[in-house]
Protein backbone atom coordinates (compact mmCIF):
# COMPACT_ATOMS: atom_id res chain seq x y z
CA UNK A 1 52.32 88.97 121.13
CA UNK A 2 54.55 87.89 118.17
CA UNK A 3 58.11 87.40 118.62
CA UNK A 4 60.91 89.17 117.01
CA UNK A 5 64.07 87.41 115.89
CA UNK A 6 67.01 89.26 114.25
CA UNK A 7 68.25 87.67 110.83
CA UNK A 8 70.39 85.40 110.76
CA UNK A 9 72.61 87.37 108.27
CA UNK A 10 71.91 90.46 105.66
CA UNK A 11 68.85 90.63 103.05
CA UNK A 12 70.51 90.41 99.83
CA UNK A 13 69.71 93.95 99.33
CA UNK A 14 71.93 95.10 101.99
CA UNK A 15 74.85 92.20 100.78
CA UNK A 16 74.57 93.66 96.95
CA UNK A 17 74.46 97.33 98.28
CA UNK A 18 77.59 96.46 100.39
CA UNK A 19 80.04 94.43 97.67
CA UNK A 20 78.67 97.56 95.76
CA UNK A 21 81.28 99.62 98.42
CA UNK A 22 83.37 96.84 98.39
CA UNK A 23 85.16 96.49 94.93
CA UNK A 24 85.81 100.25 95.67
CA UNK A 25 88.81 99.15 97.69
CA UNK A 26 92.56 99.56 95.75
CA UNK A 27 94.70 96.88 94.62
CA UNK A 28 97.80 96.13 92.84
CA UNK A 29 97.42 97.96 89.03
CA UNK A 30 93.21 97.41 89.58
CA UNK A 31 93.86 93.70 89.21
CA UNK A 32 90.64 93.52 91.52
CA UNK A 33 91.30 89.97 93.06
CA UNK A 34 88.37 89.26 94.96
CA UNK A 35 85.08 87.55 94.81
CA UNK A 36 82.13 87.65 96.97
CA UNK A 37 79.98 84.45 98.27
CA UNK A 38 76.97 85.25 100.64
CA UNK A 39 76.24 82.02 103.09
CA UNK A 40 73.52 81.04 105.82
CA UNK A 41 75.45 83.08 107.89
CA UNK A 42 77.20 85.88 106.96
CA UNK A 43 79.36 86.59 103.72
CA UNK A 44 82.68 84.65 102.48
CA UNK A 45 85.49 87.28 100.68
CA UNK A 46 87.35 84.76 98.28
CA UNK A 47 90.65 85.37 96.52
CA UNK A 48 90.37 85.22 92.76
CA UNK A 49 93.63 83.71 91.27
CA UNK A 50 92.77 84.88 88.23
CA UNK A 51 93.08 88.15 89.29
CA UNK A 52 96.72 87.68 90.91
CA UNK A 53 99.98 89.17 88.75
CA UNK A 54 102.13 87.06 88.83
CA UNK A 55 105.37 88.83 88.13
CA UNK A 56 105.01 91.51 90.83
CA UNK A 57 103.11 89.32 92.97
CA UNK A 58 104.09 85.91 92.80
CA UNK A 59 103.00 84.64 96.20
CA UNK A 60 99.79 86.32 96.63
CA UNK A 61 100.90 88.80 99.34
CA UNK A 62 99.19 92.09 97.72
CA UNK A 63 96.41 90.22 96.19
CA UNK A 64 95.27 89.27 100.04
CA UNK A 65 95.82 92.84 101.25
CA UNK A 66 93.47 94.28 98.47
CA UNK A 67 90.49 91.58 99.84
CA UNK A 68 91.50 92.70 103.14
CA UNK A 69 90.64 96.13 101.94
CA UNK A 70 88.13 95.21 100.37
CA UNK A 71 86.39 93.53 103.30
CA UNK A 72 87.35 96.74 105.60
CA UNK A 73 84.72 98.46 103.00
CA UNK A 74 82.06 95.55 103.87
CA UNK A 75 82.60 96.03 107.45
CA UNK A 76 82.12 100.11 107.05
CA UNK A 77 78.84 99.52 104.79
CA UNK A 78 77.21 96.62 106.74
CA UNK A 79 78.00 99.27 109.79
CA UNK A 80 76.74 102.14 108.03
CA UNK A 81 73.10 99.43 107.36
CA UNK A 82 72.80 99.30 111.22
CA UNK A 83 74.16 95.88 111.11
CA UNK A 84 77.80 95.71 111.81
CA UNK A 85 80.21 92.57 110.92
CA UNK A 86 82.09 90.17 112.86
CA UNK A 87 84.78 88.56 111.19
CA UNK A 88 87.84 86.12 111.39
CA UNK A 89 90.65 85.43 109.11
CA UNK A 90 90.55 82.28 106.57
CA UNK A 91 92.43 79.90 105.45
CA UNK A 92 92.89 79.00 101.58
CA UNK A 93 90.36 80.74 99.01
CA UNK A 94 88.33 82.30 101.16
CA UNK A 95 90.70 85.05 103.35
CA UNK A 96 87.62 86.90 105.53
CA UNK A 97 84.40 85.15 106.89
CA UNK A 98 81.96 88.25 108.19
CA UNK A 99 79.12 87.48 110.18
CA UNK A 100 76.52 89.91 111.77
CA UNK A 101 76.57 91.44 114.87
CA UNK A 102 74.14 92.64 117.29
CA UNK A 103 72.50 95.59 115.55
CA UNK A 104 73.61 99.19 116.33
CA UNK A 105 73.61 102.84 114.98
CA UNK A 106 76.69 103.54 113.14
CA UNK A 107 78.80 105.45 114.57
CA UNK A 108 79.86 109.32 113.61
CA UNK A 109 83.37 107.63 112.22
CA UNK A 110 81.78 104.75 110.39
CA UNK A 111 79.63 107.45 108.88
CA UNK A 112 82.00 109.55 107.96
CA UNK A 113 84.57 107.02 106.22
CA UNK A 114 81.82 105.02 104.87
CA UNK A 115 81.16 108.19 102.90
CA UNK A 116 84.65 108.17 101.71
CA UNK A 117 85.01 104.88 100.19
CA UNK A 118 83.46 105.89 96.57
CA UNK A 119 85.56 109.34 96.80
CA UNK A 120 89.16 107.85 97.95
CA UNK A 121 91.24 107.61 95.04
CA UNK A 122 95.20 106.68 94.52
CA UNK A 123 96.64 109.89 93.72
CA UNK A 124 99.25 109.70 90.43
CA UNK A 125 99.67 113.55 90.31
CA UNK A 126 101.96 115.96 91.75
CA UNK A 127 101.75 117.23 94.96
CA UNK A 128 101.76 120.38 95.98
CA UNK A 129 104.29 122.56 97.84
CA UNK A 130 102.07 123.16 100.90
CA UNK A 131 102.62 121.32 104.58
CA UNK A 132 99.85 118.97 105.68
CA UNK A 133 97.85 119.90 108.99
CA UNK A 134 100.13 119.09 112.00
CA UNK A 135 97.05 116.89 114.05
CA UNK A 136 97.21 114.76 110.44
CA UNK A 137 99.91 112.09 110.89
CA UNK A 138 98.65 111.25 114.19
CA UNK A 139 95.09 110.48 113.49
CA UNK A 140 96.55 108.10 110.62
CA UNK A 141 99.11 106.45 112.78
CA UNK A 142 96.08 106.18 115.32
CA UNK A 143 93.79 104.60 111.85
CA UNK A 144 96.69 102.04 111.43
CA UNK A 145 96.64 101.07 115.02
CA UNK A 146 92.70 100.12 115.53
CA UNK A 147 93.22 97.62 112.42
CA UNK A 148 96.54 96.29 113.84
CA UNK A 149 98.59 98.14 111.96
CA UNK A 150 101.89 101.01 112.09
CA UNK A 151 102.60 103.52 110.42
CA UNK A 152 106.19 105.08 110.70
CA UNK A 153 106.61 108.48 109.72
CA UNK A 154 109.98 109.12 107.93
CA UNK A 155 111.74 111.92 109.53
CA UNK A 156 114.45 114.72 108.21
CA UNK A 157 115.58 114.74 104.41
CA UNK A 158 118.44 112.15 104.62
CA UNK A 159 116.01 109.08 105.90
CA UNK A 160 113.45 110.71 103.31
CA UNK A 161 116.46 110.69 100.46
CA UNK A 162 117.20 107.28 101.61
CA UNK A 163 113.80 106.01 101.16
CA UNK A 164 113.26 107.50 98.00
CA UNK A 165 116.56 105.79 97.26
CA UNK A 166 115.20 102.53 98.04
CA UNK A 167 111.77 103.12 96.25
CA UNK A 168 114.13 104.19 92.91
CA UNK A 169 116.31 101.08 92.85
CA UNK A 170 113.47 98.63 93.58
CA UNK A 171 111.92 99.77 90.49
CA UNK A 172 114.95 99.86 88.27
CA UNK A 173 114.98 96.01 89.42
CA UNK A 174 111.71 95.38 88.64
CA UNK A 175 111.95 96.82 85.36
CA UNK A 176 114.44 95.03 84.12
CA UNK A 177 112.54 92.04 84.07
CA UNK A 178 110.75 91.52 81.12
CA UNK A 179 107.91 89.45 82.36
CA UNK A 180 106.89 92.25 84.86
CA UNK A 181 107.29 94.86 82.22
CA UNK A 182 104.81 93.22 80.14
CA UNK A 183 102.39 92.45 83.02
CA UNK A 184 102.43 96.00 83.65
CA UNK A 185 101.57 96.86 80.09
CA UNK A 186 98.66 94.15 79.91
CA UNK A 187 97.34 96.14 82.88
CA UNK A 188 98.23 99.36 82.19
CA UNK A 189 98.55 100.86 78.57
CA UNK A 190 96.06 98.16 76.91
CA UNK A 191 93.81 98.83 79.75
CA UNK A 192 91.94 101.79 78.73
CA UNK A 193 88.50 100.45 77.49
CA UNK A 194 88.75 97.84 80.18
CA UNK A 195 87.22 97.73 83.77
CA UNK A 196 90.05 96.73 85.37
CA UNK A 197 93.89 97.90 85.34
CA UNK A 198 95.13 101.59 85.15
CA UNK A 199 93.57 103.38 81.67
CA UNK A 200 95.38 106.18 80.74
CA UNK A 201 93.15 108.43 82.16
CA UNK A 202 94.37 107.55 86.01
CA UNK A 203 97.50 107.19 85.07
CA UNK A 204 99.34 110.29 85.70
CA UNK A 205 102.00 111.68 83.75
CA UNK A 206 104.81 109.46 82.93
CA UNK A 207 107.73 109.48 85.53
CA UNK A 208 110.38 111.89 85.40
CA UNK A 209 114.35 110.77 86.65
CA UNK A 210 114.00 114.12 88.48
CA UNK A 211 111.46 113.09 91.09
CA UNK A 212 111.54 112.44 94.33
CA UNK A 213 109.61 109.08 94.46
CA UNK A 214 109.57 107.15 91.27
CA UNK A 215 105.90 106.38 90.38
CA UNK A 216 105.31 102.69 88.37
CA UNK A 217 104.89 103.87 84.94
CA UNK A 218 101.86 103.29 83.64
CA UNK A 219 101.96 104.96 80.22
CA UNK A 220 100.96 107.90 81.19
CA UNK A 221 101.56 111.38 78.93
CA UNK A 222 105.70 113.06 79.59
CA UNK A 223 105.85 116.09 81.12
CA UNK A 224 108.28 118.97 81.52
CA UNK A 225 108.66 118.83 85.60
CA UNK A 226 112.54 118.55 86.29
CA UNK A 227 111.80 118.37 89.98
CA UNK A 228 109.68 117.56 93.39
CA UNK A 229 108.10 120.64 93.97
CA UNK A 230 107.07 119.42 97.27
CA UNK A 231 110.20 121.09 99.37
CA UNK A 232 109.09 119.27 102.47
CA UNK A 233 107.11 115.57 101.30
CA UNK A 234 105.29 113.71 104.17
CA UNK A 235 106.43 110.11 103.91
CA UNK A 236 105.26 106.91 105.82
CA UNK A 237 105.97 103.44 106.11
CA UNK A 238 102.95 101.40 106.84
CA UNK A 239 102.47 97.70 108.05
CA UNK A 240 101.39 95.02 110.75
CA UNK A 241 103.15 93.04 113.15
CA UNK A 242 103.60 89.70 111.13
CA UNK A 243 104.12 88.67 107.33
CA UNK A 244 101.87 85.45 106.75
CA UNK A 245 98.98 85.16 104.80
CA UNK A 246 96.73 86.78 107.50
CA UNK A 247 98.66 89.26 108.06
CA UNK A 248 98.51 90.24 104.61
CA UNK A 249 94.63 90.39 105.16
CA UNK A 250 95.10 92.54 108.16
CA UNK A 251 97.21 94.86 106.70
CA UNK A 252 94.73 95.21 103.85
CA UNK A 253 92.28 96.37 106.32
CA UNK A 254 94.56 98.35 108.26
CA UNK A 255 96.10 100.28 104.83
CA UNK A 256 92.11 100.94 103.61
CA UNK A 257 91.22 102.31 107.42
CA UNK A 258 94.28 105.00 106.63
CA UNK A 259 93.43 105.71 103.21
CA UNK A 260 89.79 106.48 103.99
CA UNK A 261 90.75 108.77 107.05
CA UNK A 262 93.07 110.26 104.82
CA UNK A 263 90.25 111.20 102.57
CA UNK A 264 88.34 112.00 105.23
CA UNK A 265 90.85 114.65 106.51
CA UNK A 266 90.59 115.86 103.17
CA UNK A 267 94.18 114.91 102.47
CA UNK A 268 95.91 112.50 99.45
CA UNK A 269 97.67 109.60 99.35
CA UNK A 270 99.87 107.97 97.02
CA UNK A 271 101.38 104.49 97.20
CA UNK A 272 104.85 102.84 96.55
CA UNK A 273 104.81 99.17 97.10
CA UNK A 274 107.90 98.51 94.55
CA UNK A 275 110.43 97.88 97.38
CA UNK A 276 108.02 95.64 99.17
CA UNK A 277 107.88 93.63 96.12
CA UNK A 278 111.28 92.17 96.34
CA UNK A 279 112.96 90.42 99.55
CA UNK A 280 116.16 92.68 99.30
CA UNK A 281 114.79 95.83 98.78
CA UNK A 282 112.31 95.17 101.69
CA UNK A 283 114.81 94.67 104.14
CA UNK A 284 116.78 98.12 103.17
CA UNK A 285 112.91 99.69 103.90
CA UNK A 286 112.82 97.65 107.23
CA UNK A 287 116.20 99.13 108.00
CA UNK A 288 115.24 102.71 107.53
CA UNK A 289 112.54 102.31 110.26
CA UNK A 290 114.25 100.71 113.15
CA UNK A 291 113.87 97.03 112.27
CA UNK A 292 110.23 96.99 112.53
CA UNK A 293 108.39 93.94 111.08
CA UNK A 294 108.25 93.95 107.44
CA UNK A 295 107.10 97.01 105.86
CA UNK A 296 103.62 96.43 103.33
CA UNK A 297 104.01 99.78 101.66
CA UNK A 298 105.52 103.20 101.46
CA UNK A 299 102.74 106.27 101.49
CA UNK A 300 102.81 109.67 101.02
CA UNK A 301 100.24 112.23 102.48
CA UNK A 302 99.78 115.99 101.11
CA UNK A 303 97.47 118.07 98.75
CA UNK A 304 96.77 117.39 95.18
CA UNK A 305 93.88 117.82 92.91
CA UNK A 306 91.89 115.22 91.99
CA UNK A 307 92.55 112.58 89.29
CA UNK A 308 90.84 110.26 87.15
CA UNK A 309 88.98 107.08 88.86
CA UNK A 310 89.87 103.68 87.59
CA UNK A 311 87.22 101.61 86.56
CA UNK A 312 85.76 98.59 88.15
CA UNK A 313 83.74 95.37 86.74
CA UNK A 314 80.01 95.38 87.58
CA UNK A 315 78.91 94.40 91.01
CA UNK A 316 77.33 91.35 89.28
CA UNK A 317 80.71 89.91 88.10
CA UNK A 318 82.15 90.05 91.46
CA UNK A 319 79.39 87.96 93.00
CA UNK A 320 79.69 84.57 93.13
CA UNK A 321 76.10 82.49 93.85
C-alpha cells in the first residue's frame, strides 16, 4: 500500500488563488503595502516601504495593520481550500509567517466571510437614517475579540459629539500640513487611471462642515447636504491591547475580521483613522473610552448603498519569487 503524506505547504495554485483574496484587504488611501513571498514552508507577508505614506504614516503603524489585514484574508482563503494557516508575528520586513495546518473543512463562518472579502468595501457615502439590528454591535465586538481585539461602542450624543469633535480637529491638523496635503492628492485626485489610491469614482462626495464625522477629502464631487441625516449614528472605537509593531499586525487582522462580519451582516462601515494619526489627538480618543489602550481607528456601522470599488495592482505585481 502506498503512503500518503500531506504537503508540506500549498500548491501554488492555491497560494496565487489566495494573495488573489488577499490584496482585497483595505489600507491607508489604497497605498497597498504588502508583498507576498511563498517558502518551503508556508508563505512570508512582507511590508513594502514603497508603499508606506509617509506624511500620515511616518512610522509604519497603518501600513502593518493593512498586511495584517491582508493576511486575515490568507488565513480565510487557505481555510476556505481545506487547508487552514498557522501563523506567528515577524520581525522586520516580513510582519506574518503562515504555515499549514492539519487539513479540515472550513467552517460555516470561514465560509461565509471568505465570501465577503471581494464584496466588503469602505463606505464614503451617506448613511442612512435607519437604526442598525440590535444583535449587530455584539457580534462585531465578539469579531474584534477572537483576533485580539475591542471594540468600544460610543454611547449617548455628547460622547458621540465629542468624538466627532476629536475626528474634526485631527483633520484640521492634518491639513494644515502641506506635505500630507499633497500626499493625499498624489493618492487621491491623480489617482484615477491608477490601480492604487482613491480614483474619483470611490471617493464620495467632497466633505461638507455640516457633517457629523469629517471624511478625508479625497476630491470627490460637492454636494448640497447641510447635515447628518443619520439622527442616531452607530459609532465605535476599535483596537488591541498593545501599540508595537505586532500589535499593529494584530489589529490589522482583528479590524478585517469586523469589517467582513460587518459585510456579512449585511451592514456598512466607514473608517476614521485621522485622530489616530497624531499622538495628541489619540490620547483625547483614548480618553473618550475609559483609558483603554490606544485606539487604531474610529468606525461607524449603518446602511448605505453601495459605492465604487478601488482598484488594485494585478496579483502578479504583488508576488514576489
Amino acid at each position: 500500500m502506498t503512503s500518503m503524506t500531506t504537503p508540506r505547504t500549498w500548491s501554488p495554485e492555491v497560494f496565487t488563488a489566495a494573495v488573489g483574496d488577499a490584496v482585497w484587504a483595505p489600507s491607508i488611501h489604497n497605498s497597498q503595502p504588502w508583498r507576498f513571498r511563498s517558502t518551503a514552508d508556508g508563505v512570508d507577508v512582507l511590508l513594502d516601504e514603497a508603499g508606506r505614506l509617509a506624511a500620515c504614516d511616518p512610522d509604519g503603524r497603518m501600513a502593518r495593520m493593512s498586511c495584517g489585514a491582508a493576511a486575515y484574508n490568507l488565513r480565510l482563503a487557505f481555510a476556505a481550500a481545506g487547508r487552514p494557516a498557522q501563523f506567528r508575528l515577524g520581525g522586520g520586513r516580513v510582519v506574518v509567517h503562515l504555515w499549514p495546518g492539519p487539513p479540515h473543512p472550513p467552517t460555516p463562518l470561514e465560509r461565509r466571510l471568505h465570501w465577503q472579502i471581494r464584496r466588503r468595501h469602505t463606505n464614503r457615502g451617506p448613511f442612512a437614517d435607519c437604526r442598525i439590528d440590535p444583535s449587530v454591535p455584539a457580534q462585531l465586538t465578539d469579531a474584534a475579540r477572537r483576533e485580539g481585539g475591542w471594540l468600544a461602542f460610543i454611547e449617548g450624543k455628547q460622547a458621540i459629539t465629542s468624538t466627532a469633535e476629536v475626528i474634526r480637529a485631527a483633520d484640521a491638523r492634518l491639513r494644515a500640513d502641506p506635505a500630507y496635503v499633497r500626499e493625499l492628492r498624489a493618492w487621491s485626485t491623480a489617482a484615477d487611471e491608477r490601480v492604487e489610491g482613491i480614483g474619483r469614482g470611490a471617493a464620495g462626495a467632497a466633505p461638507h462642515p455640516a457633517e457629523l464625522l469629517t471624511r478625508r477629502d479625497f476630491g470627490g464631487p460637492g454636494h448640497d447636504m447641510n447635515r447628518d441625516v443619520a439622527h442616531d449614528p452607530v459609532v465605535a472605537v476599535f483596537g488591541v491591547l498593545g501599540d508595537g509593531p505586532h500589535e499593529a499586525v494584530q489589529a490589522g487582522m482583528a479590524l478585517q475580521g469586523v469589517l467582513l462580519t460587518a459585510a456579512d451582516l449585511g451592514v456598512a462601515a466607514a473608517m476614521y483613522s485621522q485622530p489616530t494619526e497624531m499622538a495628541e489627538t489619540r490620547g483625547w480618543l483614548r480618553d473618550i473610552v475609559g483609558g483603554l489602550h490606544d485606539p487604531q481607528m474610529v468606525l461607524r456601522f449603518g446602511y448605505a448603498p453601495t459605492t465604487c470599488y478601488t482598484n488594485r495592482r494585478p496579483v502578479a505585481d504583488a508576488i514576489l519569487l
